[in-house]
C-alpha atoms as a PDB file:
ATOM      1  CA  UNK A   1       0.000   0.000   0.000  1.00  0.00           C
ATOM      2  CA  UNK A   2       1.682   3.529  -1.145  1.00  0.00           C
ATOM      3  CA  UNK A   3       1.260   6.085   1.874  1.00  0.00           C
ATOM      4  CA  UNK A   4       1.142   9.827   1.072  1.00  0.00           C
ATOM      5  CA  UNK A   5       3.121  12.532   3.711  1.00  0.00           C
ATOM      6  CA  UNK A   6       1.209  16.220   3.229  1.00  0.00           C
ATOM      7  CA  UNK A   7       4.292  18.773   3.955  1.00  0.00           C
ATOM      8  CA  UNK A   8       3.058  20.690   6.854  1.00  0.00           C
ATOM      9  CA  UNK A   9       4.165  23.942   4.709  1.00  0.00           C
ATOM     10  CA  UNK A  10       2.022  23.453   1.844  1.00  0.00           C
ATOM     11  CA  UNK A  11      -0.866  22.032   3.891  1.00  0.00           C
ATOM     12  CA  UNK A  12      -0.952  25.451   5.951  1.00  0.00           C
ATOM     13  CA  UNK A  13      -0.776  27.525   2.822  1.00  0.00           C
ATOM     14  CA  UNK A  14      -4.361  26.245   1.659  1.00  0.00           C
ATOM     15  CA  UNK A  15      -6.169  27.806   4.735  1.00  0.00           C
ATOM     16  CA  UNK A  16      -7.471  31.587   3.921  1.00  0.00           C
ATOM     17  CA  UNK A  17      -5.858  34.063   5.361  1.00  0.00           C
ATOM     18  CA  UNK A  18      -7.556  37.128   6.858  1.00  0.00           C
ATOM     19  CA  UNK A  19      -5.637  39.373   4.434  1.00  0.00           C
ATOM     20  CA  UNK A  20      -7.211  37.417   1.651  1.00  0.00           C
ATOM     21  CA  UNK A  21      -9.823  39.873  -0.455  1.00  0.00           C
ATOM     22  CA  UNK A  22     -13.112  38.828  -1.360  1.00  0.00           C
ATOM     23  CA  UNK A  23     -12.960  37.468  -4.686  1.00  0.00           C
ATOM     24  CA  UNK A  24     -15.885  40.058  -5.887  1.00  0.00           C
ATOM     25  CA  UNK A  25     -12.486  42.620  -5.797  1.00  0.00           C
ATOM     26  CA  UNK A  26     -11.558  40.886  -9.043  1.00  0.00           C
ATOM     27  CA  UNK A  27     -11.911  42.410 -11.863  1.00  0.00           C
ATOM     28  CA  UNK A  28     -12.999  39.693 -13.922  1.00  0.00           C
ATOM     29  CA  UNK A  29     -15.326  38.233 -11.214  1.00  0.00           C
ATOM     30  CA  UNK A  30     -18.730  37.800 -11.623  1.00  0.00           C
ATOM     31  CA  UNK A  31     -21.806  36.213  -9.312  1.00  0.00           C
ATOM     32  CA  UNK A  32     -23.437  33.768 -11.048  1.00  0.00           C
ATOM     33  CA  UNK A  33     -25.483  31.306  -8.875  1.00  0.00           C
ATOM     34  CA  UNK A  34     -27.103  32.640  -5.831  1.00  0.00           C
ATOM     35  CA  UNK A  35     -27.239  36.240  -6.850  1.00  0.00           C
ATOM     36  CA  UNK A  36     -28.841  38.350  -4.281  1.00  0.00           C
ATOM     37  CA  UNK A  37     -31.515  39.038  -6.247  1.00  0.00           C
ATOM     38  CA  UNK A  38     -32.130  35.839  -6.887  1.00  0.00           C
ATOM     39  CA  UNK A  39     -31.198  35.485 -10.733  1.00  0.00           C
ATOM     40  CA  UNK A  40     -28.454  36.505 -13.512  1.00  0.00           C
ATOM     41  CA  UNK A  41     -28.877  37.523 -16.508  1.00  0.00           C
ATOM     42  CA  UNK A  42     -26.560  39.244 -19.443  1.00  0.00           C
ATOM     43  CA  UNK A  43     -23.281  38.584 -20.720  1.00  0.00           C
ATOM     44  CA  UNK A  44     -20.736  37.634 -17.879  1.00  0.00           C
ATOM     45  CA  UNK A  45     -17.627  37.132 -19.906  1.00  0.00           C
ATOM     46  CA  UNK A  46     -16.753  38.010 -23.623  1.00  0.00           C
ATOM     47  CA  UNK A  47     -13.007  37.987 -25.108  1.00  0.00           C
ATOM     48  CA  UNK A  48     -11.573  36.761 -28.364  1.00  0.00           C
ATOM     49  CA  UNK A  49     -11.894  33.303 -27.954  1.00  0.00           C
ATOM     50  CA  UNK A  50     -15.331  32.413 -26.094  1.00  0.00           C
ATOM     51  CA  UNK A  51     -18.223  34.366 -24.410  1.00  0.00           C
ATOM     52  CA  UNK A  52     -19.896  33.064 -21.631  1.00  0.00           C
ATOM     53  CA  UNK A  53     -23.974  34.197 -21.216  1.00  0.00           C
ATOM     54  CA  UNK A  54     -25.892  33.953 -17.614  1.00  0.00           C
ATOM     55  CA  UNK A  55     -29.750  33.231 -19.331  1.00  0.00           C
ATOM     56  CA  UNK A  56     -32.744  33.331 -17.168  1.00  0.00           C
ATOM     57  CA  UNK A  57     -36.325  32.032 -18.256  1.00  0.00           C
ATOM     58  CA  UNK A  58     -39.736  32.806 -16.362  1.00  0.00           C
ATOM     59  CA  UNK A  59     -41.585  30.350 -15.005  1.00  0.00           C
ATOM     60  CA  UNK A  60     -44.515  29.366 -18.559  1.00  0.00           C
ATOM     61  CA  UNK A  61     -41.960  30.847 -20.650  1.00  0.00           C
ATOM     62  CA  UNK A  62     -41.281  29.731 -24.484  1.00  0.00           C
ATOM     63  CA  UNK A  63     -39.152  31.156 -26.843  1.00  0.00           C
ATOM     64  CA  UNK A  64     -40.184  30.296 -30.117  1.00  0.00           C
ATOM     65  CA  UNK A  65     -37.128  30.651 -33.118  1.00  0.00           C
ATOM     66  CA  UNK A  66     -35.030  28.915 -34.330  1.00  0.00           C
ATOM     67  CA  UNK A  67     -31.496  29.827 -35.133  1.00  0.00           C
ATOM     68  CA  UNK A  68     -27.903  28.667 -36.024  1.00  0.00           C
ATOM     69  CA  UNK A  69     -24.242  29.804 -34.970  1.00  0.00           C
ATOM     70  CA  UNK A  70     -22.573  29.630 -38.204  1.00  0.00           C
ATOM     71  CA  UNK A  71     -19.390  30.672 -36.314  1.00  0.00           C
ATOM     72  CA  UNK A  72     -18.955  28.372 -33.204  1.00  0.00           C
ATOM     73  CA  UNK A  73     -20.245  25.822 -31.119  1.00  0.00           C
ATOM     74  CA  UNK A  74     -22.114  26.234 -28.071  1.00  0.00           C
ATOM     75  CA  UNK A  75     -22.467  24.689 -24.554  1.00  0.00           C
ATOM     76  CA  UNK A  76     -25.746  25.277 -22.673  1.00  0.00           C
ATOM     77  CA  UNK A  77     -25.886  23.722 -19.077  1.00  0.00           C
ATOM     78  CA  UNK A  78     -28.793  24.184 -16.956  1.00  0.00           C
ATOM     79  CA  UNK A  79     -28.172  24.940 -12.935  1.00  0.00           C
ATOM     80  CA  UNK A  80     -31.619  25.118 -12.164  1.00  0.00           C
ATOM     81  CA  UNK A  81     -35.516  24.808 -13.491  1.00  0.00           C
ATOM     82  CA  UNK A  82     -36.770  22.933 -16.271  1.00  0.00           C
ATOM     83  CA  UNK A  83     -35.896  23.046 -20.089  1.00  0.00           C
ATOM     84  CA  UNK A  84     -36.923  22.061 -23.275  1.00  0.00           C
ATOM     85  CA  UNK A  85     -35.290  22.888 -26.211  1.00  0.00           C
ATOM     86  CA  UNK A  86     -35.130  21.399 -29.904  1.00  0.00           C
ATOM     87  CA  UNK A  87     -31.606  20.962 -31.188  1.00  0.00           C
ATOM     88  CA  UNK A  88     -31.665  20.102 -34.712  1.00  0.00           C
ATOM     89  CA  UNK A  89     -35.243  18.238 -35.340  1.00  0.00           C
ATOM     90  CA  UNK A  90     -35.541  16.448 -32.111  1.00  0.00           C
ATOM     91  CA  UNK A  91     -37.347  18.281 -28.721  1.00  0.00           C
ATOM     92  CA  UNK A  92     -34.908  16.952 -25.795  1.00  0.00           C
ATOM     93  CA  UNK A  93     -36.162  17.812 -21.555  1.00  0.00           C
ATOM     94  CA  UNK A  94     -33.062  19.567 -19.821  1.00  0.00           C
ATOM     95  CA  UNK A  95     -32.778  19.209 -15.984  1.00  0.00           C
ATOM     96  CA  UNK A  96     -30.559  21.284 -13.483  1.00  0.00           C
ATOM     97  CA  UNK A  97     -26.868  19.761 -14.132  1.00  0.00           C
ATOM     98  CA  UNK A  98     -27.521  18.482 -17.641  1.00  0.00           C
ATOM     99  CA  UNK A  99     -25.143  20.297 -20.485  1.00  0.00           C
ATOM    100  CA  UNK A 100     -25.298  20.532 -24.084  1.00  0.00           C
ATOM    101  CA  UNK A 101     -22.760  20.516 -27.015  1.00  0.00           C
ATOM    102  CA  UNK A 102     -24.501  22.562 -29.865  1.00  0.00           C
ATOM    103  CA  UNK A 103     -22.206  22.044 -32.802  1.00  0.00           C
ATOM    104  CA  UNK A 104     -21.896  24.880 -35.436  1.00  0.00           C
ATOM    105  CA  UNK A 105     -24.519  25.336 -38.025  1.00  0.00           C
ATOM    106  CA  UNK A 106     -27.008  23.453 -36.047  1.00  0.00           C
ATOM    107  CA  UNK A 107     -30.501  24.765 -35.862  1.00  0.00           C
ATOM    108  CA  UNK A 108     -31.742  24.995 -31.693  1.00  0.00           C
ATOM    109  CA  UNK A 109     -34.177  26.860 -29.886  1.00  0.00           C
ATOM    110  CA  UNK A 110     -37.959  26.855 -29.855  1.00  0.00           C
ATOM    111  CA  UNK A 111     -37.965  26.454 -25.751  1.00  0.00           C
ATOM    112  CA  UNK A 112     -40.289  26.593 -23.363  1.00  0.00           C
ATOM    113  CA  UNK A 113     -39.548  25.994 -19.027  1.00  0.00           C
ATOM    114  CA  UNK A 114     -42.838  25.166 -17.015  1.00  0.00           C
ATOM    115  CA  UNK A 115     -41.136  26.126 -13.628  1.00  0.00           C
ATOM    116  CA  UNK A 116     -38.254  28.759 -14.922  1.00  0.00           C
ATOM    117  CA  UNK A 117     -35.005  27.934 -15.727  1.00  0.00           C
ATOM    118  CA  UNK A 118     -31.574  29.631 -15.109  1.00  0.00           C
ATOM    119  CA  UNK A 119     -28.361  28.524 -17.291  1.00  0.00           C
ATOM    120  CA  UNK A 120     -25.020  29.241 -18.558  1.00  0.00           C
ATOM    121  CA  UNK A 121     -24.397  29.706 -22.433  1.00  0.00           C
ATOM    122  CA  UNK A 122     -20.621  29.315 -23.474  1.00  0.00           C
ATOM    123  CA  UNK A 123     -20.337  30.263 -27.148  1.00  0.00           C
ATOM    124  CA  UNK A 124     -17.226  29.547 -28.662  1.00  0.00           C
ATOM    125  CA  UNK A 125     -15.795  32.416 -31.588  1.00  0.00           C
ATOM    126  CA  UNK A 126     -13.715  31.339 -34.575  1.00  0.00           C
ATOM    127  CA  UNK A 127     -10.165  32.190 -34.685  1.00  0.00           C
ATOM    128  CA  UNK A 128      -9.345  34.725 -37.046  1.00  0.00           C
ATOM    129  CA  UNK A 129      -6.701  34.834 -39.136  1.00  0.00           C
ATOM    130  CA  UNK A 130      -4.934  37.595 -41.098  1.00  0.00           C
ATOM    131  CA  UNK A 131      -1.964  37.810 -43.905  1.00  0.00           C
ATOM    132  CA  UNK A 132       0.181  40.998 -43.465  1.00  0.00           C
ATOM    133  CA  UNK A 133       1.010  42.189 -46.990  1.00  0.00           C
ATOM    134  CA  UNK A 134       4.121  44.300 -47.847  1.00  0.00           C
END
C-alpha cells in the first residue's frame, strides 16, 4: 500500500488568510449562482476566444425561433428549473446539471420551461486569421 506525507508547509498555505480579499475585488469576477436578487442575466464574460452568457427564463416561458451559430459551437448547461429545447429536429427535456454541445450550423431553440429555468451559455468564436502584406 503507497502512503502519502502532506508537507506541513504546503498544507498550511491552503487555509485563507484574513488578508485574503473577497474574490468580488476581481476584476474579472462575476456572481453567477445565488445572486442576491435571486437570478443573472446578461453577458458575464466576452473575449476573443469564447463568451460566456448567464440566461434566465420565467416560469410558462417559451421562446419560439429557431437559429444557427454559423461561427462556433455552443455549450448550454442548466443549474436550475426545467428546459426544453429542440436541437436540430428532435425536442430533448433539460434538468438542473444536464449540459449541451450545440455544434456549429445546427438549428436549436424553440424552448419553453414550465417552472423557470436559469443557465449558462458558453459560445465559442472562430479564430481569425490575417496575412500581413508588404
Amino acid at each position: 500500500m503507497t502512503q502519502f506525507r502532506v508537507d506541513p508547509g504546503l498544507a498550511s498555505s491552503r487555509v485563507p488568510s484574513p488578508a485574503d480579499l473577497p474574490v468580488s475585488e476581481y476584476v474579472h469576477h462575476r456572481r453567477v449562482l445565488g445572486a442576491a436578487d435571486g437570478t443573472a442575466a446578461g453577458l458575464l464574460f466576452d473575449n476573443q476566444t469564447f463568451a460566456i452568457m448567464a440566461i434566465s427564463h420565467e416560469p410558462d416561458s417559451n421562446t419560439p425561433d429557431l437559429m444557427a451559430d454559423k461561427d462556433g459551437d455552443r455549450v448550454l448547461l442548466l443549474t436550475s428549473g426545467d428546459l426544453a429545447l429542440q436541437i436540430g429536429a428532435t425536442r430533448y427535456r433539460l434538468n438542473p446539471g444536464d449540459a449541451v454541445q450545440i455544434p456549429r450550423g445546427t438549428r436549436f431553440g424553440n424552448s419553453h420551461s414550465t417552472s423557470g429555468a436559469q443557465m449558462l451559455l458558453i459560445r465559442a468564436k472562430p479564430a481569425r486569421s490575417f496575412t500581413l502584406i508588404r
